[in-house]
PDB file of N, CA and C in Angstrom:
ATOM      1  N   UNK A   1      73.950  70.425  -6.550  1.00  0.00           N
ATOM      2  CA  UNK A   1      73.519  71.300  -7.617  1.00  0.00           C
ATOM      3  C   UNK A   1      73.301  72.696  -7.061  1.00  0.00           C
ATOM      4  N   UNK A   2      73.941  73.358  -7.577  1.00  0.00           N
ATOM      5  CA  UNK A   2      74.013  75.154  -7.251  1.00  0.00           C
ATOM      6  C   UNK A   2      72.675  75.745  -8.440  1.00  0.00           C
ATOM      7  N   UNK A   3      72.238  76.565  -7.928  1.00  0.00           N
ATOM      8  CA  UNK A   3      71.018  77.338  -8.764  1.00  0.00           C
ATOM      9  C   UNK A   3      71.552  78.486  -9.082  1.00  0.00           C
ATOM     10  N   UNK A   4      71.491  79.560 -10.433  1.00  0.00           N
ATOM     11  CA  UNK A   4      71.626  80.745 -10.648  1.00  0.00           C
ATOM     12  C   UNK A   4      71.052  81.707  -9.652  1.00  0.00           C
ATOM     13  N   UNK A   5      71.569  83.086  -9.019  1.00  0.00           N
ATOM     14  CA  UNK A   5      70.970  83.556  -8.175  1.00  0.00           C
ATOM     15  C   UNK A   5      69.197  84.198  -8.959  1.00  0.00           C
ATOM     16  N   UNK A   6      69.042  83.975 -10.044  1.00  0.00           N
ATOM     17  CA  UNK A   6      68.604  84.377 -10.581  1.00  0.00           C
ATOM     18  C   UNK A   6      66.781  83.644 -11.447  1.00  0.00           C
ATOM     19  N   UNK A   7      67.356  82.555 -11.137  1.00  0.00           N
ATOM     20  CA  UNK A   7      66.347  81.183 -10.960  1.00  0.00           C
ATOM     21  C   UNK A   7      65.017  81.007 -10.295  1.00  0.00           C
ATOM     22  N   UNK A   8      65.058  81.938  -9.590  1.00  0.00           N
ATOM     23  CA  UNK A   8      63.420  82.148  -8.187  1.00  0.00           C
ATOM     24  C   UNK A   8      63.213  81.022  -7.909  1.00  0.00           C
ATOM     25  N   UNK A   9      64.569  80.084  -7.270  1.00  0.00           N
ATOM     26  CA  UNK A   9      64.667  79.164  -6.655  1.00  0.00           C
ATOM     27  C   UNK A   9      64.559  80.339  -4.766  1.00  0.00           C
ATOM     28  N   UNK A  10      64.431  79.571  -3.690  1.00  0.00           N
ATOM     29  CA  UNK A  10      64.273  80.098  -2.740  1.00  0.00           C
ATOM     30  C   UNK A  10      65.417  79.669  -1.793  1.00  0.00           C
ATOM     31  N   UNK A  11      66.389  80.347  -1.831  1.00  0.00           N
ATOM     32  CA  UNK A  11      67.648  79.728  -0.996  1.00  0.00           C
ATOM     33  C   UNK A  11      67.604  79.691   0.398  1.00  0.00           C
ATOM     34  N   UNK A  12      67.231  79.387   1.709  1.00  0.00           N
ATOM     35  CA  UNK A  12      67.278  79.565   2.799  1.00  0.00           C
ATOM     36  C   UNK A  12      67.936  80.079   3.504  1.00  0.00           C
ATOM     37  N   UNK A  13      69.219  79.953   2.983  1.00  0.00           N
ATOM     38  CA  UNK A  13      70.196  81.067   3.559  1.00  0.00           C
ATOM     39  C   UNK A  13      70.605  82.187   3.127  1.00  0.00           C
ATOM     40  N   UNK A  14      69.870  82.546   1.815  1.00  0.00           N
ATOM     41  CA  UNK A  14      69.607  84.113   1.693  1.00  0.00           C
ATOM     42  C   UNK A  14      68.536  84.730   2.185  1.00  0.00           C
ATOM     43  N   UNK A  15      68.373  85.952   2.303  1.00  0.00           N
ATOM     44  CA  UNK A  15      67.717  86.452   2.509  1.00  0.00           C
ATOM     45  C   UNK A  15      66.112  87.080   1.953  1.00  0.00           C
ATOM     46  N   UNK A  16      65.148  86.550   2.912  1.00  0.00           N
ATOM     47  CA  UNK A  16      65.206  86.948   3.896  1.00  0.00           C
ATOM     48  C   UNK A  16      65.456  85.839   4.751  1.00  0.00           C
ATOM     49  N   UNK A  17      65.473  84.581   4.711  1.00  0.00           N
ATOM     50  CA  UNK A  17      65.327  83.303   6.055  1.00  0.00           C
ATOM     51  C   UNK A  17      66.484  83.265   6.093  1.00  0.00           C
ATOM     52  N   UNK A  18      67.796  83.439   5.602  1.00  0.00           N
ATOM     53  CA  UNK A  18      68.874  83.808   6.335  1.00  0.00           C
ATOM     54  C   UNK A  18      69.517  82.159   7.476  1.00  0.00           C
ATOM     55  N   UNK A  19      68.895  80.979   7.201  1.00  0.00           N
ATOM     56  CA  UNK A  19      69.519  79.990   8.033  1.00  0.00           C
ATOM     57  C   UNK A  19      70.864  79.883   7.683  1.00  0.00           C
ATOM     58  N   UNK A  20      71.028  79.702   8.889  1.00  0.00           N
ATOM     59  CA  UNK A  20      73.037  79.646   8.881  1.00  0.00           C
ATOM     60  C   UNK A  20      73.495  77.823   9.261  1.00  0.00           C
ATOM     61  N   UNK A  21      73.724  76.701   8.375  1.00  0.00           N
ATOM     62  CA  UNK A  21      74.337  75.854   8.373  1.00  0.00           C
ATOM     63  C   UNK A  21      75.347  75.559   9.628  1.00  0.00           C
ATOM     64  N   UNK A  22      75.202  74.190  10.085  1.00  0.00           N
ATOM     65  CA  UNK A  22      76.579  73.336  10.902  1.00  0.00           C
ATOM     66  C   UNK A  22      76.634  74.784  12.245  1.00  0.00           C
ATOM     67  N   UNK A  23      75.679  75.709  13.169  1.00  0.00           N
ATOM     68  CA  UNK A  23      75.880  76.390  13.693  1.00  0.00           C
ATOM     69  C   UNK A  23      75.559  75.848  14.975  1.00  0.00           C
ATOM     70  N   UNK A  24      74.662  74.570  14.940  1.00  0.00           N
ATOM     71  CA  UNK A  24      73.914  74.645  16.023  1.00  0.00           C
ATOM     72  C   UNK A  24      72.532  74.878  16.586  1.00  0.00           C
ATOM     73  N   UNK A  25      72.074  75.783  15.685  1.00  0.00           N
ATOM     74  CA  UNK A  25      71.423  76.956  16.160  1.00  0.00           C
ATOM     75  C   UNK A  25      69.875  76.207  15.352  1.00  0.00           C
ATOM     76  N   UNK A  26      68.601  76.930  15.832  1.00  0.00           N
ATOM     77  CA  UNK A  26      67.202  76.024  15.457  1.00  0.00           C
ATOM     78  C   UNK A  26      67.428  76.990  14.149  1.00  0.00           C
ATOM     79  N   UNK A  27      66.829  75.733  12.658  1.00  0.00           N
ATOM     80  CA  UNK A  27      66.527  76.872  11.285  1.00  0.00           C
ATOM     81  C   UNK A  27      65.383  76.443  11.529  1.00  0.00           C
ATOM     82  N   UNK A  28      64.331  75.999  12.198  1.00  0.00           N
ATOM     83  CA  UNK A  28      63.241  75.812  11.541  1.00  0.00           C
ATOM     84  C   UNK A  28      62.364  76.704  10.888  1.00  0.00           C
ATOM     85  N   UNK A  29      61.861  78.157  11.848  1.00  0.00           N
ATOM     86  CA  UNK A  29      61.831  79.477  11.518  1.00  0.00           C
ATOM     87  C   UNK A  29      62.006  79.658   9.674  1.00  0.00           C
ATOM     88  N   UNK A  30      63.195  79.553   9.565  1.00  0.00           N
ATOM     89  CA  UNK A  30      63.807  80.488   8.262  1.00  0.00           C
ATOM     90  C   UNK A  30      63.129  79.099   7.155  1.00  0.00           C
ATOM     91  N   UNK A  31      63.396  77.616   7.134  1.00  0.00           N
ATOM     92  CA  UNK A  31      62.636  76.541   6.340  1.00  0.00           C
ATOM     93  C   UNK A  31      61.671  76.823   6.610  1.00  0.00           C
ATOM     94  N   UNK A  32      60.735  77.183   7.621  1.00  0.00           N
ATOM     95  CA  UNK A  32      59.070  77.086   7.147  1.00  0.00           C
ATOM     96  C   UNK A  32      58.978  78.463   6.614  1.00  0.00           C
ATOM     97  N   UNK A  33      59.389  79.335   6.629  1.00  0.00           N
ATOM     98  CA  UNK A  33      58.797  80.693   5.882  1.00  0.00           C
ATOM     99  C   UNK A  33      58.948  80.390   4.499  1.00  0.00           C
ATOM    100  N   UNK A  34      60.262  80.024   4.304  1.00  0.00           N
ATOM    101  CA  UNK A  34      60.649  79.612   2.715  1.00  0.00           C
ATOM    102  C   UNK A  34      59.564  78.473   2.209  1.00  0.00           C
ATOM    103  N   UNK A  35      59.203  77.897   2.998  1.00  0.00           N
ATOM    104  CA  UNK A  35      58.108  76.931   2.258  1.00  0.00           C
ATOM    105  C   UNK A  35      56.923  77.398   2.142  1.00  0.00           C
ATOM    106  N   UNK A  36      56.525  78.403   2.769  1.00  0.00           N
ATOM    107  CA  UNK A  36      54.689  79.239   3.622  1.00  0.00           C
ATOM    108  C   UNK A  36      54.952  79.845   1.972  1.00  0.00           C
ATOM    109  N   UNK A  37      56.398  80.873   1.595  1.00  0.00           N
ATOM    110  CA  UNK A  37      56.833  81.345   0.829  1.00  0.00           C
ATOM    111  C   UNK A  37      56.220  80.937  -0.256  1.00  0.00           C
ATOM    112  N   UNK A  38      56.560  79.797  -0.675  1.00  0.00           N
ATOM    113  CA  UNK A  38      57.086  79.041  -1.823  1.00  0.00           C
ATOM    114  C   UNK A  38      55.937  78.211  -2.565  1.00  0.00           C
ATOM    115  N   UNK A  39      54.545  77.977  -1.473  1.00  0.00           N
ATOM    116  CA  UNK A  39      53.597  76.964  -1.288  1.00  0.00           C
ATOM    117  C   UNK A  39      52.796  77.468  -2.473  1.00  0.00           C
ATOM    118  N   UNK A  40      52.219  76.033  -3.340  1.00  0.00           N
ATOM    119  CA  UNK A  40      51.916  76.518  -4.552  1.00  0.00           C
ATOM    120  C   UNK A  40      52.154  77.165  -5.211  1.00  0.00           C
ATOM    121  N   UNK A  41      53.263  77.772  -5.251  1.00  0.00           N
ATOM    122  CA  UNK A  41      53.507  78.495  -6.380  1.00  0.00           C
ATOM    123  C   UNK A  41      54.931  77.901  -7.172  1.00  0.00           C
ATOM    124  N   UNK A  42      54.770  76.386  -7.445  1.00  0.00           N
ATOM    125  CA  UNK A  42      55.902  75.381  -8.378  1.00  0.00           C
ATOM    126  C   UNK A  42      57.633  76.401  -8.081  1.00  0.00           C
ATOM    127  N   UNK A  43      57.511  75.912  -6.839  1.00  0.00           N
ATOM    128  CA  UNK A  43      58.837  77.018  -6.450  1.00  0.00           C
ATOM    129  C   UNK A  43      59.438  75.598  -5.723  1.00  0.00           C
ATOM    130  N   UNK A  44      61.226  76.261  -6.075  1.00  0.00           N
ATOM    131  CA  UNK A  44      61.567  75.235  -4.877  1.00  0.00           C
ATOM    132  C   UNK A  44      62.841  76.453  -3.841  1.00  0.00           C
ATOM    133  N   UNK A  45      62.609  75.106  -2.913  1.00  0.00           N
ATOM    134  CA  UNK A  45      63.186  75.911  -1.382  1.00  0.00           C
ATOM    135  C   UNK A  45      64.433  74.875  -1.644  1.00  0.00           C
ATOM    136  N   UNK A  46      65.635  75.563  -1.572  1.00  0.00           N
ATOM    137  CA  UNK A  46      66.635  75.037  -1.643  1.00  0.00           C
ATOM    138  C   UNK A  46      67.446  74.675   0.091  1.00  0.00           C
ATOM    139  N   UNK A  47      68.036  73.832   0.248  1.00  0.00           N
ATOM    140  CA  UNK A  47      69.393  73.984   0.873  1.00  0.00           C
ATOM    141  C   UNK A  47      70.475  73.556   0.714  1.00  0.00           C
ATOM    142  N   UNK A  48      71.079  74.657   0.211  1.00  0.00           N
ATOM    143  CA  UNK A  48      72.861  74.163   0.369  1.00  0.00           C
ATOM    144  C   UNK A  48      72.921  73.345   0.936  1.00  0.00           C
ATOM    145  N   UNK A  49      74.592  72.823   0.818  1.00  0.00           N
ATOM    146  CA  UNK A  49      74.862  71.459   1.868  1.00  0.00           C
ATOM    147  C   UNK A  49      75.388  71.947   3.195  1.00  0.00           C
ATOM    148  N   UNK A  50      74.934  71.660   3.925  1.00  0.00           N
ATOM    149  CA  UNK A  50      75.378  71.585   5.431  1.00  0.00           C
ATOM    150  C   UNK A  50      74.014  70.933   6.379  1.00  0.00           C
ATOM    151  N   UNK A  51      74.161  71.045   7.309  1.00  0.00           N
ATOM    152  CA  UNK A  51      73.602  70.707   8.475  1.00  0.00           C
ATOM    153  C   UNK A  51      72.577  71.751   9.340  1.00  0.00           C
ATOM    154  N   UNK A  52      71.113  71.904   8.919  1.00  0.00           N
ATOM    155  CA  UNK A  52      70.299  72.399   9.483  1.00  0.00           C
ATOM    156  C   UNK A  52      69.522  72.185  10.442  1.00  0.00           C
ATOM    157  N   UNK A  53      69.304  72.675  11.519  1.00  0.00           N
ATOM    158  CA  UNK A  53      69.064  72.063  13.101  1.00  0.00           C
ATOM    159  C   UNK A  53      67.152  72.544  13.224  1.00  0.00           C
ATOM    160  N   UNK A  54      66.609  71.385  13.142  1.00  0.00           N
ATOM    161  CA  UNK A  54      64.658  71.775  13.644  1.00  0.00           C
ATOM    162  C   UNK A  54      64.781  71.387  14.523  1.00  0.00           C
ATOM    163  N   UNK A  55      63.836  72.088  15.153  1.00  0.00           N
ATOM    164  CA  UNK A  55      63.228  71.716  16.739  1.00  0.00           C
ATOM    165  C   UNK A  55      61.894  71.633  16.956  1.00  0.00           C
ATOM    166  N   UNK A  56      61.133  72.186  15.713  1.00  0.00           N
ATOM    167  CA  UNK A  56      59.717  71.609  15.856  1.00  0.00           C
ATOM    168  C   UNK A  56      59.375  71.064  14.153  1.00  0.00           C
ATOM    169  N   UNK A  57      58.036  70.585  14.066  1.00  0.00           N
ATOM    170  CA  UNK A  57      58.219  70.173  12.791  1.00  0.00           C
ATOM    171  C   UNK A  57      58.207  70.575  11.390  1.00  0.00           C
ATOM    172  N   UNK A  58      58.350  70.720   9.861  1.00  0.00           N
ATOM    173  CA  UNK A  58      57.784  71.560   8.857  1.00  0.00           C
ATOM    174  C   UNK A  58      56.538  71.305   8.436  1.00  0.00           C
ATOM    175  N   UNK A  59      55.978  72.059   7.877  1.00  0.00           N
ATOM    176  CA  UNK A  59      54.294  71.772   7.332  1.00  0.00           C
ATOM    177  C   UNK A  59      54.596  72.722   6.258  1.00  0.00           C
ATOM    178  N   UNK A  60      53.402  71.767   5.181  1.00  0.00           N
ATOM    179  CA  UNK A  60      53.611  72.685   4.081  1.00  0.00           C
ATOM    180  C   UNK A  60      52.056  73.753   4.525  1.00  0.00           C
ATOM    181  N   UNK A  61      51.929  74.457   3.708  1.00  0.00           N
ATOM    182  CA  UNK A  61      50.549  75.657   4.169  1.00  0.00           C
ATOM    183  C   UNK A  61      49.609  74.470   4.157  1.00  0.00           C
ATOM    184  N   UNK A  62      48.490  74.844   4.892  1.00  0.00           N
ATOM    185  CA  UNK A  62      47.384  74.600   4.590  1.00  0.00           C
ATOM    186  C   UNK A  62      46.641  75.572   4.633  1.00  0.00           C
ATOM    187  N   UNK A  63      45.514  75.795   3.408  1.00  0.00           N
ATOM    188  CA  UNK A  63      44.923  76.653   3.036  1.00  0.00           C
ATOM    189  C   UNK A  63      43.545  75.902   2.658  1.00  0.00           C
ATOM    190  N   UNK A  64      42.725  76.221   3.146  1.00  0.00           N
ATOM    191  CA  UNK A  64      40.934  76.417   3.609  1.00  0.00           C
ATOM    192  C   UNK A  64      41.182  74.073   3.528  1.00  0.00           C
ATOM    193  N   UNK A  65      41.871  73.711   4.578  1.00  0.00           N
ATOM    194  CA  UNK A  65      41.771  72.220   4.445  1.00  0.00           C
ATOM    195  C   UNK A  65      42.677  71.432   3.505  1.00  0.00           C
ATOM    196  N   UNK A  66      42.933  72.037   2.685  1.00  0.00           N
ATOM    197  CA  UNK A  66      43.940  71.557   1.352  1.00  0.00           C
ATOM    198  C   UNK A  66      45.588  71.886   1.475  1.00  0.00           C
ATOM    199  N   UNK A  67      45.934  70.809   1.779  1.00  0.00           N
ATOM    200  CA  UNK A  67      47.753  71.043   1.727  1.00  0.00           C
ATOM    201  C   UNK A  67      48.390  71.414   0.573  1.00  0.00           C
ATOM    202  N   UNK A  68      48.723  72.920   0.510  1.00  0.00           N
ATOM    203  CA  UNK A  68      49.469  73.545  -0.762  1.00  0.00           C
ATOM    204  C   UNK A  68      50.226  72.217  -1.405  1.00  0.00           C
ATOM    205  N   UNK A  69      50.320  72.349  -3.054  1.00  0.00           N
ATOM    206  CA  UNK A  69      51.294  71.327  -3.525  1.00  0.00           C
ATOM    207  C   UNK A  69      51.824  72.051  -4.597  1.00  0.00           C
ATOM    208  N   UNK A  70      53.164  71.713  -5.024  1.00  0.00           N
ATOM    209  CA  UNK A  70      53.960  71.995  -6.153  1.00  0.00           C
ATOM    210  C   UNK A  70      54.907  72.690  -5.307  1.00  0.00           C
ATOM    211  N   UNK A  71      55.206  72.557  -3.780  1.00  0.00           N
ATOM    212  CA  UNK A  71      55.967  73.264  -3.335  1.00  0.00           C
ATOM    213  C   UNK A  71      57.357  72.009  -3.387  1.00  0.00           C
ATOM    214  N   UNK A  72      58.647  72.654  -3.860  1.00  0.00           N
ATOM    215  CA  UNK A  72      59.254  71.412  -3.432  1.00  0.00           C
ATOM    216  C   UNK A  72      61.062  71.471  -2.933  1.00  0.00           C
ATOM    217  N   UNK A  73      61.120  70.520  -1.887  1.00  0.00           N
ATOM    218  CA  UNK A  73      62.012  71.060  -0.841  1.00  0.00           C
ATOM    219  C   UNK A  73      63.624  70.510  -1.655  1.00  0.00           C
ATOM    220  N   UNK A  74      64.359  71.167  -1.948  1.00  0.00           N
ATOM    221  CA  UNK A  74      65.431  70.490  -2.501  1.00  0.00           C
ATOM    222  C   UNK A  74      67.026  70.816  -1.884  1.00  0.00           C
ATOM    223  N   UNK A  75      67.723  69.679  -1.425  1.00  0.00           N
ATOM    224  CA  UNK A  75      68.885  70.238  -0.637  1.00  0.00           C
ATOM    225  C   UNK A  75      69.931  69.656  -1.972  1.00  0.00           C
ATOM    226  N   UNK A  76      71.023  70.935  -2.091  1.00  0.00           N
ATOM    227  CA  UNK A  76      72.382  70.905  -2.948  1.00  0.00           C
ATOM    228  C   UNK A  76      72.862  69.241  -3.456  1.00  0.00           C
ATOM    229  N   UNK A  77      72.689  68.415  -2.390  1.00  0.00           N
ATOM    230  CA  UNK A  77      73.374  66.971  -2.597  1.00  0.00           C
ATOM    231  C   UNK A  77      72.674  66.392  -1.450  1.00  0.00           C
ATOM    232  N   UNK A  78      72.773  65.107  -1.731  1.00  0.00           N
ATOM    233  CA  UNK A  78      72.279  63.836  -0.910  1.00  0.00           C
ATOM    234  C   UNK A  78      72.425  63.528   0.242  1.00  0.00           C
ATOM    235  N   UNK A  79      73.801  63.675   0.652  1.00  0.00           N
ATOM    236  CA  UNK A  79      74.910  63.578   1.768  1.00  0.00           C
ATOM    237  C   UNK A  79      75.176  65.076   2.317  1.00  0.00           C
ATOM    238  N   UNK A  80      74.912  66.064   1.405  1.00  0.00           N
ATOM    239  CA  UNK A  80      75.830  67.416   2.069  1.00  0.00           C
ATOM    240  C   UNK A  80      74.622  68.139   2.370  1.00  0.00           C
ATOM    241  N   UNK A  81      73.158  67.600   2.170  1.00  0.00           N
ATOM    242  CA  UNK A  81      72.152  68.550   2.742  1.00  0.00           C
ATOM    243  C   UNK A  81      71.726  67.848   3.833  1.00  0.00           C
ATOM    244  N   UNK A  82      71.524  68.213   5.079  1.00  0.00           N
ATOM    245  CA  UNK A  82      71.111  67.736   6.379  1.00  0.00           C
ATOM    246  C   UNK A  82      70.126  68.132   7.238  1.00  0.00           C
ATOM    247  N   UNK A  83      69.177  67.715   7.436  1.00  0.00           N
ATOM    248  CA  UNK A  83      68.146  68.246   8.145  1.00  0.00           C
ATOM    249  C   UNK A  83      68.167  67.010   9.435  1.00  0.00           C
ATOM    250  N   UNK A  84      68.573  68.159  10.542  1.00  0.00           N
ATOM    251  CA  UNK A  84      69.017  67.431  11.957  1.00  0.00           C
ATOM    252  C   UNK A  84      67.505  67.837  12.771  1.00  0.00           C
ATOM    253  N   UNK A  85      66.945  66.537  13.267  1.00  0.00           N
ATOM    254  CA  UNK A  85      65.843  67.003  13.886  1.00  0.00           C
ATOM    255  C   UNK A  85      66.158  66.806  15.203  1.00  0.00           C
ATOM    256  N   UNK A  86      66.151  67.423  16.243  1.00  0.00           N
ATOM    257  CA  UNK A  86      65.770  66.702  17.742  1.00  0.00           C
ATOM    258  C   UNK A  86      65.085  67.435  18.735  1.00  0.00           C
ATOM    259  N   UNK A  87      64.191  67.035  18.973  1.00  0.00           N
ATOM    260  CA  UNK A  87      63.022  67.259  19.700  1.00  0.00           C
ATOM    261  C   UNK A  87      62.304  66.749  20.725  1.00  0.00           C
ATOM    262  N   UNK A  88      62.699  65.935  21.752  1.00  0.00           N
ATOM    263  CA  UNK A  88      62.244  65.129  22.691  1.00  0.00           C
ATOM    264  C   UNK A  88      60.460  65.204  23.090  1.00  0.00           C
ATOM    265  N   UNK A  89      59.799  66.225  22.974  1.00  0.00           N
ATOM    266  CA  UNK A  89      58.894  66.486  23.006  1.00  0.00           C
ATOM    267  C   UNK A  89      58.087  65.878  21.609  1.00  0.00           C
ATOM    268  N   UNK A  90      58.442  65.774  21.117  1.00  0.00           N
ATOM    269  CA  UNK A  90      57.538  64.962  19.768  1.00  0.00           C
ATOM    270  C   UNK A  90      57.919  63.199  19.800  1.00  0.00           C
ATOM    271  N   UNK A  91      56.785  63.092  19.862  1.00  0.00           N
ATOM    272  CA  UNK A  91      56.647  61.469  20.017  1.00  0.00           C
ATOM    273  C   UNK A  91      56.618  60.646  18.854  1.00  0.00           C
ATOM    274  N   UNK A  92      55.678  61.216  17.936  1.00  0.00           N
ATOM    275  CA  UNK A  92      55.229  60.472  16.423  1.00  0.00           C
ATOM    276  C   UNK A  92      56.119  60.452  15.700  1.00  0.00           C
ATOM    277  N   UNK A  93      57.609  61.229  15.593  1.00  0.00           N
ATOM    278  CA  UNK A  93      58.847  60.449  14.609  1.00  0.00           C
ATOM    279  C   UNK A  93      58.386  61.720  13.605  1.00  0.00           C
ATOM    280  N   UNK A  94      57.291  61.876  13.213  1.00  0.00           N
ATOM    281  CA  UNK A  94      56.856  62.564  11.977  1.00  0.00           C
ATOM    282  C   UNK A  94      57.805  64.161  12.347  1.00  0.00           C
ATOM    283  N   UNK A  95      58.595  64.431  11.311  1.00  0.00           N
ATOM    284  CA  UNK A  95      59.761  66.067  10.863  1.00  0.00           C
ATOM    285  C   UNK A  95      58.962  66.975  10.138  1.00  0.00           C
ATOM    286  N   UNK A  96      58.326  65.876   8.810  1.00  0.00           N
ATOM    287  CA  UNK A  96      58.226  66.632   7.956  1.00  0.00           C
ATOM    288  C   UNK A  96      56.559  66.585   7.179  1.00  0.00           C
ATOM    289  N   UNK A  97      55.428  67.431   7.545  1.00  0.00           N
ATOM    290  CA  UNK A  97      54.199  66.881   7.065  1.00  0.00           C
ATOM    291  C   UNK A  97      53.921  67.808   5.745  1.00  0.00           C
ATOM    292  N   UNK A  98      53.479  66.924   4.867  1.00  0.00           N
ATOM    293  CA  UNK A  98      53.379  67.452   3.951  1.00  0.00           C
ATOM    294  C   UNK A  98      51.807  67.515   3.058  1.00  0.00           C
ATOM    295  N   UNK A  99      51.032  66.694   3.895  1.00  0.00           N
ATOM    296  CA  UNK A  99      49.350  66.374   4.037  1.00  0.00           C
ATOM    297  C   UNK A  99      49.010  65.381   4.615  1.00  0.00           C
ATOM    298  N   UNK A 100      47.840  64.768   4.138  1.00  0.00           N
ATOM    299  CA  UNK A 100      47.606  63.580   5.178  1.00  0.00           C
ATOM    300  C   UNK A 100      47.988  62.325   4.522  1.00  0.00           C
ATOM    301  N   UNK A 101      48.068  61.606   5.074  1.00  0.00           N
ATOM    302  CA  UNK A 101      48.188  60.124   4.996  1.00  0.00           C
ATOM    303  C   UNK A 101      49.753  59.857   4.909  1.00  0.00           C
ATOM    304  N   UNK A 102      50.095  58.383   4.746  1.00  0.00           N
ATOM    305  CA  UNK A 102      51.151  58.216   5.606  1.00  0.00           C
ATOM    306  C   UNK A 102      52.575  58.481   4.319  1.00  0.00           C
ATOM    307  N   UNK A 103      52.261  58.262   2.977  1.00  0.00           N
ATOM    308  CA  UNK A 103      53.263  58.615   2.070  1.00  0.00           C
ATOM    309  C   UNK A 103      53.327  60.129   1.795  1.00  0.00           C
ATOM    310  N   UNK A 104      52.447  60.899   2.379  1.00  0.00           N
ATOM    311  CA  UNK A 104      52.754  62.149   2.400  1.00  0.00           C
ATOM    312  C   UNK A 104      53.394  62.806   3.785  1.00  0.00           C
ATOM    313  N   UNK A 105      54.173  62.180   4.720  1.00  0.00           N
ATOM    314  CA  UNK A 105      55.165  62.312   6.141  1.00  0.00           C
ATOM    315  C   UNK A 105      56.179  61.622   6.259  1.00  0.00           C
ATOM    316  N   UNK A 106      57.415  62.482   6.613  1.00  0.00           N
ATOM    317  CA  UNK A 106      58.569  61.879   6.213  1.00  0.00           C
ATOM    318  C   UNK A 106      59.350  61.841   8.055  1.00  0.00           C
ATOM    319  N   UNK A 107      59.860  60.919   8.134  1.00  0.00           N
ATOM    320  CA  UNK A 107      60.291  60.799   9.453  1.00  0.00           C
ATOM    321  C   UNK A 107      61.840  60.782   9.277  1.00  0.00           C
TER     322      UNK A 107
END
């Protein structure tokens, strides 16, 4: 699913987070701003389909203890959005925290 540029959907690979797909290269940077971005305010962070490379993990904000919500992460298709994690330094499996407890962390 493609969004109108016009939608105040939050594309990651526009600008400003600018992640560049299938490069190689770490997006984590450009996904967490778009989410810091996006946090509470019923926005979503898109990614096209391709292959985005983390190297450390995402968090949504936390603000005074409370994990922002209504933020929400949406990639183009099922298969064509990719979030490649590898990180040898992280032990717990956990990519993606989104508050506490265990249905709110996605491995």
């Amino acid at each position: 699913m493609r969004f109108p540029k016009d939608a105040g959907v939050l594309d990651i690979t526009a600008a400003p987070y600018n992640a560049i797909a299938n490069d190689g290269k770490d997006d984590t940077a450009a996904i967490q701003k778009a989410i810091a971005d996006a946090s509470g305010k019923n926005r979503i962070v898109y990614l096209p389909d391709g292959t985005y490379d983390l190297r450390q993990k995402l968090r949504w904000k936390d603000t005074g203890g409370v994990i922002s919500k209504r933020t929400i992460l949406q990639g183009e298709s099922q298969q064509g959005a990719v979030l490649l994690f590898d990180n040898p330094e992280v032990k717990d499996g956990e990519v993606i925290r989104t508050g506490s407890g265990a249905a709110q962390n996605f491995l």
